[in-house]
Protein backbone atom coordinates (compact mmCIF):
# COMPACT_ATOMS: atom_id res chain seq x y z
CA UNK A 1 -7.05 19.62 -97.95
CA UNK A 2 -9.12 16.85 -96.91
CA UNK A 3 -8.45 14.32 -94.28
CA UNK A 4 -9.96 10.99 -93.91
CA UNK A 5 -10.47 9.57 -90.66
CA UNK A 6 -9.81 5.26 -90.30
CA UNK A 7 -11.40 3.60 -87.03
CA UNK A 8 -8.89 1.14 -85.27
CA UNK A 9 -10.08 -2.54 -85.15
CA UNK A 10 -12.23 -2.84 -81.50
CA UNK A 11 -12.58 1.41 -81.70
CA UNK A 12 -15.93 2.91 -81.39
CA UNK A 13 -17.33 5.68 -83.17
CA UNK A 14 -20.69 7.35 -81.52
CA UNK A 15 -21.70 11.04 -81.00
CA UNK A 16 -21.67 11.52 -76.84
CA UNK A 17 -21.64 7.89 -76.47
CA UNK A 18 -24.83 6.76 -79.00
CA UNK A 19 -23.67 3.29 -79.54
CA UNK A 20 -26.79 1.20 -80.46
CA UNK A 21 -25.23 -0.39 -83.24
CA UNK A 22 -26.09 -4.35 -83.93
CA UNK A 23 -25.27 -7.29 -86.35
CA UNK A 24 -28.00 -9.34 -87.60
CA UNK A 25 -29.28 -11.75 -90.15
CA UNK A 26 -31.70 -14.21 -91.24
CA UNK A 27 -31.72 -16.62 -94.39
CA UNK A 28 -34.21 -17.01 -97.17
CA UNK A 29 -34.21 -20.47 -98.99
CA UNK A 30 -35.05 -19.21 -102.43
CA UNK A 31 -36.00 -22.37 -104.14
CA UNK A 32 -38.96 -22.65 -101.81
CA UNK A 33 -39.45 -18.98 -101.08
CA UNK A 34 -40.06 -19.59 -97.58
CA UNK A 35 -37.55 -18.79 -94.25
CA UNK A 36 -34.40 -21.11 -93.81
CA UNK A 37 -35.32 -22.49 -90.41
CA UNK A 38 -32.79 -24.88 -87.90
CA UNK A 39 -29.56 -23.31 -89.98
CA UNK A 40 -26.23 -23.37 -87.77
CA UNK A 41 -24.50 -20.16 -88.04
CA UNK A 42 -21.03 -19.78 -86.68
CA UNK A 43 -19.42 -15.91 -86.47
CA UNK A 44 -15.74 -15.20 -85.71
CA UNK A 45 -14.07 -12.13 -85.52
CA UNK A 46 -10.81 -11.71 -87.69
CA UNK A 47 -7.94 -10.14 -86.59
CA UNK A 48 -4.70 -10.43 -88.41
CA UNK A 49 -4.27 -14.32 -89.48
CA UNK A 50 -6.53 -15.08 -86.74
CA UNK A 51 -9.90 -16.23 -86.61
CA UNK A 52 -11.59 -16.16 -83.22
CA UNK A 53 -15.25 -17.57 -82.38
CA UNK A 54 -17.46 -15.52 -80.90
CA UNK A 55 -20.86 -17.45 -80.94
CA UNK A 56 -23.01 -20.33 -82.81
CA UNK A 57 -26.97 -19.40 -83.16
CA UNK A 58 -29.35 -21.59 -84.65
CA UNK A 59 -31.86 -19.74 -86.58
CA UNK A 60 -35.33 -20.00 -86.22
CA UNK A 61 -38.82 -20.96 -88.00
CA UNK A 62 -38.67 -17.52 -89.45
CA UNK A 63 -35.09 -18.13 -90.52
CA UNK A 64 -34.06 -15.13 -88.18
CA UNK A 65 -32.05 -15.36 -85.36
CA UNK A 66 -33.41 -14.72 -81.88
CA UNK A 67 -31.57 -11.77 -80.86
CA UNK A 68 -28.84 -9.55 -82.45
CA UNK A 69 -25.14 -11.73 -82.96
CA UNK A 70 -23.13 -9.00 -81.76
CA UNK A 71 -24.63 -5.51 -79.86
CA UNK A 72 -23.45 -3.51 -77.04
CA UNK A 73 -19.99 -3.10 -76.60
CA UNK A 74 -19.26 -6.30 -78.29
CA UNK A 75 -20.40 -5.02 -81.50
CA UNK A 76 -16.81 -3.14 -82.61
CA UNK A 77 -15.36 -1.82 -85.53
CA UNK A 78 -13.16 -4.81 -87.22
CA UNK A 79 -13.33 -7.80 -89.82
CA UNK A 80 -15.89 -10.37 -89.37
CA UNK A 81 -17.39 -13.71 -90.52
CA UNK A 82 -20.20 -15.55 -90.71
CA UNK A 83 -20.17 -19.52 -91.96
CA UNK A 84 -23.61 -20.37 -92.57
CA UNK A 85 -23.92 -24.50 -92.78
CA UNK A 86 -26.81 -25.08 -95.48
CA UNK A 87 -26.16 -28.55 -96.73
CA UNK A 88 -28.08 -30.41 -93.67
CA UNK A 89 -30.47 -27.77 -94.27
CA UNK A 90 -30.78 -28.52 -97.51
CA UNK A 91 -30.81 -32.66 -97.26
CA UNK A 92 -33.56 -31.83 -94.51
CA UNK A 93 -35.63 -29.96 -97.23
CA UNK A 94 -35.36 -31.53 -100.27
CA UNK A 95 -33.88 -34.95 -99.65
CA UNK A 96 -30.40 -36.11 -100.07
CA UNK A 97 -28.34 -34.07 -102.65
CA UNK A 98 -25.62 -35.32 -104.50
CA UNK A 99 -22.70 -36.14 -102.06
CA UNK A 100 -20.78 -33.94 -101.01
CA UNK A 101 -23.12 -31.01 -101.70
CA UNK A 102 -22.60 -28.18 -104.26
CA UNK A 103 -23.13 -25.98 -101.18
CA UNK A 104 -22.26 -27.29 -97.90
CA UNK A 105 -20.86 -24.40 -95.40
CA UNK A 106 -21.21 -21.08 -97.34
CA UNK A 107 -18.41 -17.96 -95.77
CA UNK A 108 -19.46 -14.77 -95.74
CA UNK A 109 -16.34 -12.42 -94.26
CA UNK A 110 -17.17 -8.52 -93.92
CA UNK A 111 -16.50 -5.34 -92.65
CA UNK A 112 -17.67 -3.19 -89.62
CA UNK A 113 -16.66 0.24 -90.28
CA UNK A 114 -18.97 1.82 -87.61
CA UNK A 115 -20.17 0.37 -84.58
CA UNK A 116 -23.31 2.90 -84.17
CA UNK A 117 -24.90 1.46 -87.21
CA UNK A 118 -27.17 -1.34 -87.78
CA UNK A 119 -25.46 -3.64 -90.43
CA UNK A 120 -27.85 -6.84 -91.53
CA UNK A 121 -26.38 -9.46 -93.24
CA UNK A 122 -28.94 -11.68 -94.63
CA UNK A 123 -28.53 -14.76 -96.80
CA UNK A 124 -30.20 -15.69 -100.06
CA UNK A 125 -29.81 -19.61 -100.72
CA UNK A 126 -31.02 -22.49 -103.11
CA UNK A 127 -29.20 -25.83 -103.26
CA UNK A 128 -26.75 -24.43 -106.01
CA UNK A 129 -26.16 -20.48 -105.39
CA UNK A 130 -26.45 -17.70 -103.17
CA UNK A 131 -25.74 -13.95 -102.27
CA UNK A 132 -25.78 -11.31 -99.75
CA UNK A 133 -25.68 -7.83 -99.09
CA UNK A 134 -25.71 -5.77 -96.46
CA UNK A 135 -29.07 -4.54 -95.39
CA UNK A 136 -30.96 -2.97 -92.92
């Protein structure tokens, strides 16, 4: 018989307390090829039908972050997201789009299943599409 083991929201799973785990990110504007600098990104946890903020970063000219979003013991198991506000980006870049934007505030929600891990959650954008995966 097999049993399957399911971490509790805010739980921590580490072997004799290894818990290095980390969110980051960084955005790629792929009509230019070239970093999404000076992008506002806003990350709440979830919990239930609530939506709590946890921080607003401002990435840099390499389109990363500074520092990790979450690490340390506020990086916990749970749901999670990310709103990533491209269209002043993209007026910025390109000049002004058509009003409002075909992308303006792109949500990314996901999963943190172990808090020892590294999950990367990097964004792929151009004016009209985008995707994201979980990297590392």
């Amino acid at each position: 018989m097999q049993s399957f083991f399911r971490p509790q929201p805010g739980q921590r799973l580490g072997i004799l307390g290894d818990d290095m785990g980390k969110l980051t990110t960084h955005v790629l504007d792929t009509a230019t090829g070239r970093p999404g600098g000076g992008i506002a990104i806003d990350l709440y946890r979830i919990s239930m039908n609530d939506r709590a903020s946890l921080k607003t970063v401002t990435t840099n000219a390499d389109g990363r972050c500074d520092g990790p979003l979450l690490e340390g013991a506020a990086f916990e198991v749970g749901q999670y997201e990310m709103i990533f506000h491209v269209g002043g980006y993209f007026n910025k870049q390109d000049g002004p789009l058509a009003a409002p934007p075909f992308l303006d505030e792109i949500v990314v929600r996901f999963g943190i299943s172990d808090a020892t891990e590294h999950y990367h959650v990097p964004l792929l954008v151009s004016p009209y599409s985008y995707s994201t995966y979980r990297g590392s």
